[in-house]
Protein backbone atom coordinates (compact mmCIF):
# COMPACT_ATOMS: atom_id res chain seq x y z
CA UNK A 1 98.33 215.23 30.70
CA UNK A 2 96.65 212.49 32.62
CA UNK A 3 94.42 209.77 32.01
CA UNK A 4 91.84 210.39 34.99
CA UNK A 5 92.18 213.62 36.68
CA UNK A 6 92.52 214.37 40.51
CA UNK A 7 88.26 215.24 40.59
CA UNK A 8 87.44 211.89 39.32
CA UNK A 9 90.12 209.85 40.32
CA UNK A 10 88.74 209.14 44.16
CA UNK A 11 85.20 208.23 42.28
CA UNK A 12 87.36 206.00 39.74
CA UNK A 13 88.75 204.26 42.49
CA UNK A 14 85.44 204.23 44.49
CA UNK A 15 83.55 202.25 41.58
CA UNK A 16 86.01 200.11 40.41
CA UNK A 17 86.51 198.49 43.99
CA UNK A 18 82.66 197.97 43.81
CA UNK A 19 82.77 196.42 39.93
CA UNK A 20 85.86 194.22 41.48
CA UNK A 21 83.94 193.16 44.41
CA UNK A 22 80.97 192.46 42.28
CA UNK A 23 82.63 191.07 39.90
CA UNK A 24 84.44 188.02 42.70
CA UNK A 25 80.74 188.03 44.22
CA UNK A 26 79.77 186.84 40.56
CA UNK A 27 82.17 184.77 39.54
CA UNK A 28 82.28 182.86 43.03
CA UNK A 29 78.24 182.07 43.00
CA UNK A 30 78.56 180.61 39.56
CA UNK A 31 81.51 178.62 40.38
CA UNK A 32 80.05 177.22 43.30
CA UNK A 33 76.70 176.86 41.63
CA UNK A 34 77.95 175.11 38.23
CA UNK A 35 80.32 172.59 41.19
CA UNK A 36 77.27 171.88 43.10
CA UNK A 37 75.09 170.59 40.06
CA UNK A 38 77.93 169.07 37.99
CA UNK A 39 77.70 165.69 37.74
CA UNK A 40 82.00 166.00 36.94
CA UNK A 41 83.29 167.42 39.78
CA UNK A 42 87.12 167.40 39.94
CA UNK A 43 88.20 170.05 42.41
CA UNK A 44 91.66 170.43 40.74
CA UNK A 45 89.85 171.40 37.63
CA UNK A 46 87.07 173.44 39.25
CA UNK A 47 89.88 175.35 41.35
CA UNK A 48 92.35 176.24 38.09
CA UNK A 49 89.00 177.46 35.93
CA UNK A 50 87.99 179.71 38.92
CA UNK A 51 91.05 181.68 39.44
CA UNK A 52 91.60 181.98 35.41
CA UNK A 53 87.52 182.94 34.84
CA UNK A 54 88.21 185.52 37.83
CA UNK A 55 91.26 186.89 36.78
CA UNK A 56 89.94 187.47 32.93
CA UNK A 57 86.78 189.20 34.41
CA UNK A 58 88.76 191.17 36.39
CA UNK A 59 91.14 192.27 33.77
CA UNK A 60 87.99 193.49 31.54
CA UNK A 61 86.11 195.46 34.13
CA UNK A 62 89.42 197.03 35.10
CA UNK A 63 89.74 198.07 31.22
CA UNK A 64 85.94 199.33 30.81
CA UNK A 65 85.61 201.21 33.84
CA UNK A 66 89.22 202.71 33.15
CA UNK A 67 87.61 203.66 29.79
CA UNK A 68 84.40 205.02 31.10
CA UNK A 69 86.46 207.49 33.23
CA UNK A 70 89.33 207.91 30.65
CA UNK A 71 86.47 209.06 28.25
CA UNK A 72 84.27 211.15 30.87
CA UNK A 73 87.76 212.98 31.57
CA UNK A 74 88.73 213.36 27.75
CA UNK A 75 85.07 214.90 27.16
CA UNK A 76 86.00 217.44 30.23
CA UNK A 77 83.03 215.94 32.21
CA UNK A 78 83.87 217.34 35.96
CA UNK A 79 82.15 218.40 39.04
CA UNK A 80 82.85 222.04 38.83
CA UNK A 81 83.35 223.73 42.35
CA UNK A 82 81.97 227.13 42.26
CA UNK A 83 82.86 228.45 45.29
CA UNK A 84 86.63 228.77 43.53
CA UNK A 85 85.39 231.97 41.29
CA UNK A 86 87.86 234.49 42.18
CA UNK A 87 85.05 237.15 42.20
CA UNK A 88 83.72 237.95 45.74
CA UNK A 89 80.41 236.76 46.95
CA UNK A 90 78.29 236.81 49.23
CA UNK A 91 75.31 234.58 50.79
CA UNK A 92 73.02 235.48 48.75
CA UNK A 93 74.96 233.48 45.68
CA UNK A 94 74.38 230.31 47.42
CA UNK A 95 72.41 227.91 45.46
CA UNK A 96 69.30 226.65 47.15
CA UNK A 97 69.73 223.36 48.92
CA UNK A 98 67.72 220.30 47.09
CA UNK A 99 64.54 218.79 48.53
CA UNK A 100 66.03 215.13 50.16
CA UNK A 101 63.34 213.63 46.95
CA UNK A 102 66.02 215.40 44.70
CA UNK A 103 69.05 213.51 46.27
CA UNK A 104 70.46 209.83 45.51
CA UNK A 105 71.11 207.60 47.86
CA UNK A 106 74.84 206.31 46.95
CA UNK A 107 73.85 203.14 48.22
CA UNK A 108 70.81 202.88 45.46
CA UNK A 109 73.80 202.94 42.89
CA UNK A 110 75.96 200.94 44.76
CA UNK A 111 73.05 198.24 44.72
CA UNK A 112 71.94 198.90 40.55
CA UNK A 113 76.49 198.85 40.10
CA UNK A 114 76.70 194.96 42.02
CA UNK A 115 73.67 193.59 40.91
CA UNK A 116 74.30 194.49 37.67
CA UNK A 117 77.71 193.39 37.81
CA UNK A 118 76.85 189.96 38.94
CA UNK A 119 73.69 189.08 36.13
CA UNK A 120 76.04 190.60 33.39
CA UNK A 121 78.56 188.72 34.31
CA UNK A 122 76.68 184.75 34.93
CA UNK A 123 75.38 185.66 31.44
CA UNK A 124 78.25 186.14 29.84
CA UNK A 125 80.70 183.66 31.72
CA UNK A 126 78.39 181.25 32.89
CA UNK A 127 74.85 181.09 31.21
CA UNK A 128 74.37 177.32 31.65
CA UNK A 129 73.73 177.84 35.54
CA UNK A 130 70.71 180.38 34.70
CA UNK A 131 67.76 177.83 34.78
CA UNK A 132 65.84 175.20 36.50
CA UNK A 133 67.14 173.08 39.10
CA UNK A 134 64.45 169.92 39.65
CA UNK A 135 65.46 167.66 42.99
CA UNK A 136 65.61 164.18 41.59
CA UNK A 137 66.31 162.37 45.20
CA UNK A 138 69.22 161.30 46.53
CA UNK A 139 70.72 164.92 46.65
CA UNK A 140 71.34 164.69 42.87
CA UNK A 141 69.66 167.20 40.48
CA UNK A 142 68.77 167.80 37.26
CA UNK A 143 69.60 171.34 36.15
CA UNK A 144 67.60 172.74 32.56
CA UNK A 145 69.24 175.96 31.04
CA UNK A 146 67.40 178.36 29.95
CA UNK A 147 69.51 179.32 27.06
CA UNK A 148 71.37 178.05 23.92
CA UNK A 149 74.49 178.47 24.81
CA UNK A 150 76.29 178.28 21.58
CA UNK A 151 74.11 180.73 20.10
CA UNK A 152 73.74 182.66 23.28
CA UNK A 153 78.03 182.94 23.37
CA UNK A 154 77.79 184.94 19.45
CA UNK A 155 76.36 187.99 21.21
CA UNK A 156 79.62 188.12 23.58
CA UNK A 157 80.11 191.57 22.43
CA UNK A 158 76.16 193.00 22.59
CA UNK A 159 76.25 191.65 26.35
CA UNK A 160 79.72 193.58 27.42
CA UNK A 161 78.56 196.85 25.59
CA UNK A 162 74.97 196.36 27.18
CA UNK A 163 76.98 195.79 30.45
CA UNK A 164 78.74 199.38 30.05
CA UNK A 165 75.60 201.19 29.36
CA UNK A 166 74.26 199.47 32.47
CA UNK A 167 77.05 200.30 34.75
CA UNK A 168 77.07 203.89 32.87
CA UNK A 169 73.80 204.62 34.44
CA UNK A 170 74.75 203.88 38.04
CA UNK A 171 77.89 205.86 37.20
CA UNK A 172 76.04 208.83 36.87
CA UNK A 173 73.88 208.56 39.73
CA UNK A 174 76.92 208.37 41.82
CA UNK A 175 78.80 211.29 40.69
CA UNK A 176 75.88 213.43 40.49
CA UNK A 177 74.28 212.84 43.78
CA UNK A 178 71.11 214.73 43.06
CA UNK A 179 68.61 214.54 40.23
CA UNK A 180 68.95 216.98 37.16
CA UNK A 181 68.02 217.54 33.67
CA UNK A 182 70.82 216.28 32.50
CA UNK A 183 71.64 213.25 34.62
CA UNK A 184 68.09 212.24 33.51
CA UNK A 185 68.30 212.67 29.95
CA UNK A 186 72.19 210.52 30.38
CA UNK A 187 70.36 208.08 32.29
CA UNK A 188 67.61 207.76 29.49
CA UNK A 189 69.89 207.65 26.79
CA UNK A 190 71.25 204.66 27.94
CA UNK A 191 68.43 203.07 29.60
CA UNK A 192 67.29 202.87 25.92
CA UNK A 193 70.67 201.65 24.61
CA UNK A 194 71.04 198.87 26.77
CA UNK A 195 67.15 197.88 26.09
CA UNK A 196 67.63 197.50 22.63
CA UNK A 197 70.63 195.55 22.97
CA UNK A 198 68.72 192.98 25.30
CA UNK A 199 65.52 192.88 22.43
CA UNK A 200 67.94 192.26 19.76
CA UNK A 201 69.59 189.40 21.87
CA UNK A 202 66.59 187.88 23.42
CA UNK A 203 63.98 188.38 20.79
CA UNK A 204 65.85 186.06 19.02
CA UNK A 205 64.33 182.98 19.88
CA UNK A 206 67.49 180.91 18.79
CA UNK A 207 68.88 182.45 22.07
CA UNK A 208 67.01 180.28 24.21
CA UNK A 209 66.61 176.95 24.75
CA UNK A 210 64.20 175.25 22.30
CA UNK A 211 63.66 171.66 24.05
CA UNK A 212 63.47 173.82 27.41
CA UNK A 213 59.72 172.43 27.69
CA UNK A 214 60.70 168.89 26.35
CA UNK A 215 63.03 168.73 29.00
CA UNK A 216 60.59 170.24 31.83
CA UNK A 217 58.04 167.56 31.10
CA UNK A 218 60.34 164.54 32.32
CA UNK A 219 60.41 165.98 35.58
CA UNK A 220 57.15 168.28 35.60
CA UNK A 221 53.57 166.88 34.61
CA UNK A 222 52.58 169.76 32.22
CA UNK A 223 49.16 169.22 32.41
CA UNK A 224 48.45 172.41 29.96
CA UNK A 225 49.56 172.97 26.53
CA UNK A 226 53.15 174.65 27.18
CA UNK A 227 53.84 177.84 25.13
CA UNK A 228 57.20 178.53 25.17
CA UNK A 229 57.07 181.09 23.16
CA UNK A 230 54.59 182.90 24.11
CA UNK A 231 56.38 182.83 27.42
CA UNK A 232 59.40 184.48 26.40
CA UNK A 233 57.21 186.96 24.17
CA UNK A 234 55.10 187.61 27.52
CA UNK A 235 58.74 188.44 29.53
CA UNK A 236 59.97 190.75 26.35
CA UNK A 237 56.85 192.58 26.60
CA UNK A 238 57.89 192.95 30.75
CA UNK A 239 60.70 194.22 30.29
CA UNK A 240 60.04 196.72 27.76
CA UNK A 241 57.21 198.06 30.45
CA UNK A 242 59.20 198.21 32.95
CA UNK A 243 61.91 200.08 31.25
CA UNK A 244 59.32 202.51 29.72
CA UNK A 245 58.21 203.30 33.62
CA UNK A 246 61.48 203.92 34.40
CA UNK A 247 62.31 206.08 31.75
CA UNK A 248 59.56 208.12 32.59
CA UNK A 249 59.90 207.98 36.57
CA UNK A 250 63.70 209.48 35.59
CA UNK A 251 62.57 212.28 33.30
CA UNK A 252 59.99 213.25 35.76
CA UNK A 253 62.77 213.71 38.71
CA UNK A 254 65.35 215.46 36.43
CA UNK A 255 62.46 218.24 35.05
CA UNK A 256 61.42 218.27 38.87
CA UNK A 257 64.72 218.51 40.45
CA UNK A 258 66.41 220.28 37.87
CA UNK A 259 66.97 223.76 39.08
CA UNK A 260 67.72 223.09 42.92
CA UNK A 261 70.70 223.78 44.15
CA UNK A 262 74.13 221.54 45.15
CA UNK A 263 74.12 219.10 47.67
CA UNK A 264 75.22 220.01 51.32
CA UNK A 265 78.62 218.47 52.59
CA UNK A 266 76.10 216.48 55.09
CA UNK A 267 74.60 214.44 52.27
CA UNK A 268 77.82 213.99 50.53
């Protein structure tokens, strides 16, 4: 009995040194950012909130990428090695090697695993830095969120579970190494999860700041008739497009790719 097995336990240790690194990449920009455009800046204070914000971050992507792998390994989800059949063989069992279109870079999940990492984690530890920063003179700066924070902390939970789904994807890239069927229709399945979390957070137009334009027009001259909402209907609308492409880009690679063979040790 074991919690991670030895086949997944090099990849478990693999991602979560990524998530960590992503996650003190994160946590360092916003600290520095929210120090740099507070008009309070007490270093003591700064100093104690940084170590405890990093250290809770830290302690939750430890537990969900622990549970990601705890779960993959409880639902017997393994990289099977075929050439361990006690049968004999011969050459002519080899599977076909996959086109170099078929195969993923681990670096391209590496990327989608930190960047995700770090915008997950500024919106749900520090959404006030996400904004506008207008130079006033003087090296001061006036700094406009984009969100409502109080309303924008309630969905706490939507953002961590739409964070899993996210780093699920990237997951799956990186143990698969190669596009398939099933890594596509995985990768779709929570493409679409993690969408619908972010329209039922964003559509909500509570979420974001309301005197965002208000505040823009001290600073700005907003010559034009501002729609706000329109704006953030406009974005929505992006991002669902987006995702749909990319939806359909996957499905289109795993039908493709889906009955090529393993990946050589050289691509590994």
């Amino acid at each position: 009995r074991y919690l991670i097995g030895p086949k997944n336990f090099d990849k478990y240790v693999f991602v979560l040194r990524i998530v960590f690194g992503a996650v003190f990449l994160g946590i360092s920009i916003a600290t520095g950012i929210d120090s740099l455009f507070s008009s309070e800046r007490h270093i003591f204070t700064s100093v104690i909130g940084y170590f405890t914000t990093l250290i809770s971050a830290l302690m939750q992507a430890f537990v969900w990428v622990t549970l990601g792998f705890g779960l993959s390994e409880y639902k017997g989800i393994e990289i099977n090695d075929e050439m361990n059949k006690s049968q004999e063989w011969s050459l002519k069992d080899l599977p076909q090697i996959p086109s170099k279109k078929a195969l993923i870079s681990p670096s391209e999940a590496i990327a989608g695993i930190v960047f995700s990492t770090i915008f997950m984690l500024l919106l749900y530890s520090a959404p006030q830095i996400i904004g506008i920063y207008i130079d006033k003179g003087n090296s001061t700066y006036a700094s406009i969120t984009l969100f409502n924070i109080a309303v924008l902390k309630g969905y706490n939970n939507l953002i961590l579970i739409m964070f899993i789904a996210t780093i699920g994807k990237e997951v799956l890239k990186l143990i698969s190494g190669k596009w398939n069927l099933r890594l596509a229709i995985g990768h779709s399945v929570l493409n679409v999860l993690s969408l619908i979390i972010f329209l039922m957070i964003f559509s909500d137009l509570n979420v974001w700041n309301a005197n965002f334009a208000i505040e823009m027009s001290k600073y700005v001259n907003l010559s034009k008739v501002f729609y706000w909402e329109q704006l953030i209907n406009g974005f929505l609308v992006f991002v669902i497009i987006i995702n749909i492409i990319d939806i359909v880009s996957v499905l289109y690679k795993g039908i493709t790719y889906n009955s090529q063979g393993k990946i050589p040790m050289k691509y590994k």
